[in-house]
Protein backbone atom coordinates (compact mmCIF):
# COMPACT_ATOMS: atom_id res chain seq x y z
CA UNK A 1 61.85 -63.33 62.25
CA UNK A 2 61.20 -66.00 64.90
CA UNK A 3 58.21 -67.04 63.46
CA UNK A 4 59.62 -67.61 60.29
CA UNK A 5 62.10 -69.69 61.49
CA UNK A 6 59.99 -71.39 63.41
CA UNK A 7 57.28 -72.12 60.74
CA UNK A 8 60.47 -72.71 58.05
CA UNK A 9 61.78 -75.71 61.37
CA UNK A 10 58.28 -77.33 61.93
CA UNK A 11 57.95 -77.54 58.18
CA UNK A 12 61.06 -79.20 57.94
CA UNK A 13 60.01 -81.80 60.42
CA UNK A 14 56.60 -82.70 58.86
CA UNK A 15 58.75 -82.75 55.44
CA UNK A 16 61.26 -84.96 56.63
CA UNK A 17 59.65 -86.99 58.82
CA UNK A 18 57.11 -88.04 56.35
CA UNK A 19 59.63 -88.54 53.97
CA UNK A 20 61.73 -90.92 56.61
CA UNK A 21 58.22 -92.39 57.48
CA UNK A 22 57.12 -93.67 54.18
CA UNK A 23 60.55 -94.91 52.56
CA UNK A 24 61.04 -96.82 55.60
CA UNK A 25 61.63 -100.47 54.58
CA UNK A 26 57.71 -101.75 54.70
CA UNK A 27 56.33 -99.27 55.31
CA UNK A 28 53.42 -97.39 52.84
CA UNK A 29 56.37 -97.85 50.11
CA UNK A 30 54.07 -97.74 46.99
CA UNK A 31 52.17 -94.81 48.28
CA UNK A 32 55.44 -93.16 49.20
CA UNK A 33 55.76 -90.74 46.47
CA UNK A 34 52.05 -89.44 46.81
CA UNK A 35 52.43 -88.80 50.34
CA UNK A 36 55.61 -87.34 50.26
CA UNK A 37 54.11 -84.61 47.59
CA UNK A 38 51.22 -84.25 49.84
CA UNK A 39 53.01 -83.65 52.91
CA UNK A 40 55.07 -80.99 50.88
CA UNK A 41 51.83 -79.32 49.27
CA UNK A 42 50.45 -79.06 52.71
CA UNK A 43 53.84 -77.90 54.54
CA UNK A 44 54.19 -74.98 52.06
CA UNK A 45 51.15 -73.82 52.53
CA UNK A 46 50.77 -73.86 56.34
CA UNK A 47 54.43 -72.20 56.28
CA UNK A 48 53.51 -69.48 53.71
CA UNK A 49 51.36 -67.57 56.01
CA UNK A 50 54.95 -67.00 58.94
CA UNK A 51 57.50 -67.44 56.34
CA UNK A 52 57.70 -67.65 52.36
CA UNK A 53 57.30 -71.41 52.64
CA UNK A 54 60.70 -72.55 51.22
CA UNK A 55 61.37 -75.55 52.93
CA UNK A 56 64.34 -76.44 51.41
CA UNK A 57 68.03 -74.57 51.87
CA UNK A 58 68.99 -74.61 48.23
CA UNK A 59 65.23 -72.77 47.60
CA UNK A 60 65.97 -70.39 50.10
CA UNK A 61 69.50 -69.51 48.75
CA UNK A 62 67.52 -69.36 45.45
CA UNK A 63 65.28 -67.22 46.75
CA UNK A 64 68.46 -64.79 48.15
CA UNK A 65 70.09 -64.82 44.61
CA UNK A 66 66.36 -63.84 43.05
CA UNK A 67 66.59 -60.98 45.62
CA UNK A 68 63.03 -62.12 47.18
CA UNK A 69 64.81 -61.87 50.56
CA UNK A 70 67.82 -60.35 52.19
CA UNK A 71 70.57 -62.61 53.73
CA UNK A 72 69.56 -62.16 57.31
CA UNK A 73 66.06 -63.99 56.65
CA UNK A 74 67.87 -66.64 53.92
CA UNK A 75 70.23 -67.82 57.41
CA UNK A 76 67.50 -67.75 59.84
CA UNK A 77 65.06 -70.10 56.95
CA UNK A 78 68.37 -72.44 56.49
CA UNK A 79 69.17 -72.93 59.85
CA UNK A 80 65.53 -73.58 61.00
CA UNK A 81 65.22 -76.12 58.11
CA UNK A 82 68.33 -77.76 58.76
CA UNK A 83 67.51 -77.88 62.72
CA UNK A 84 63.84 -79.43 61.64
CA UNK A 85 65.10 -81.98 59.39
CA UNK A 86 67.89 -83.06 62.70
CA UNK A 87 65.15 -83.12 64.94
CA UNK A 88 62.76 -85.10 62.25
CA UNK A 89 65.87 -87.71 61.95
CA UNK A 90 66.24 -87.53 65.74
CA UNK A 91 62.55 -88.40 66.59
CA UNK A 92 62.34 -91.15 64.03
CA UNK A 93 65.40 -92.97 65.14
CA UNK A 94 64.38 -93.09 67.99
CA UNK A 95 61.12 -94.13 67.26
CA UNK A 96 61.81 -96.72 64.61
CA UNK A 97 64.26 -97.91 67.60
């Protein structure tokens, strides 16, 4: 269970960060979209292997009401995405800074 989390958190970050990264104002804007898809593709599958790669809270509650997993692993994947998406925001505030 704590790898899950932990792979459904750092995939978060990547996610997010790249995201915050690229739609930064000047930044790789026109390549923005690409990346962003790229970063995804590659998040998902590096996260498959701990966790079921969702990445995302509403695809993990998805994934709940499909019946793919049971509510104790659909917390643990929202709360580590949630926590890597505040630490993503964190580091690039205050690296932008």
């Amino acid at each position: 269970m704590l790898t899950s989390a932990l792979a459904e958190t750092l995939g978060s970050f990547v996610f997010v960060t790249v995201i915050l990264a690229t739609t930064t104002k000047g930044a790789l804007e026109t390549l923005a979209p690409l990346l962003i898809g790229l970063a995804l593709a590659v998040a998902i599958y590096v996260c498959s292997k701990a966790s079921l790669g969702a990445l995302n809270p509403v695809v993990a509650l998805v994934m709940y009401l499909r019946g793919d997993i049971n509510a104790v692993t659909t917390a643990v994947y929202i709360i580590g995405e949630v926590i890597g998406a505040l630490l993503a925001f964190a580091w690039w505030k205050v690296t932008m800074s």
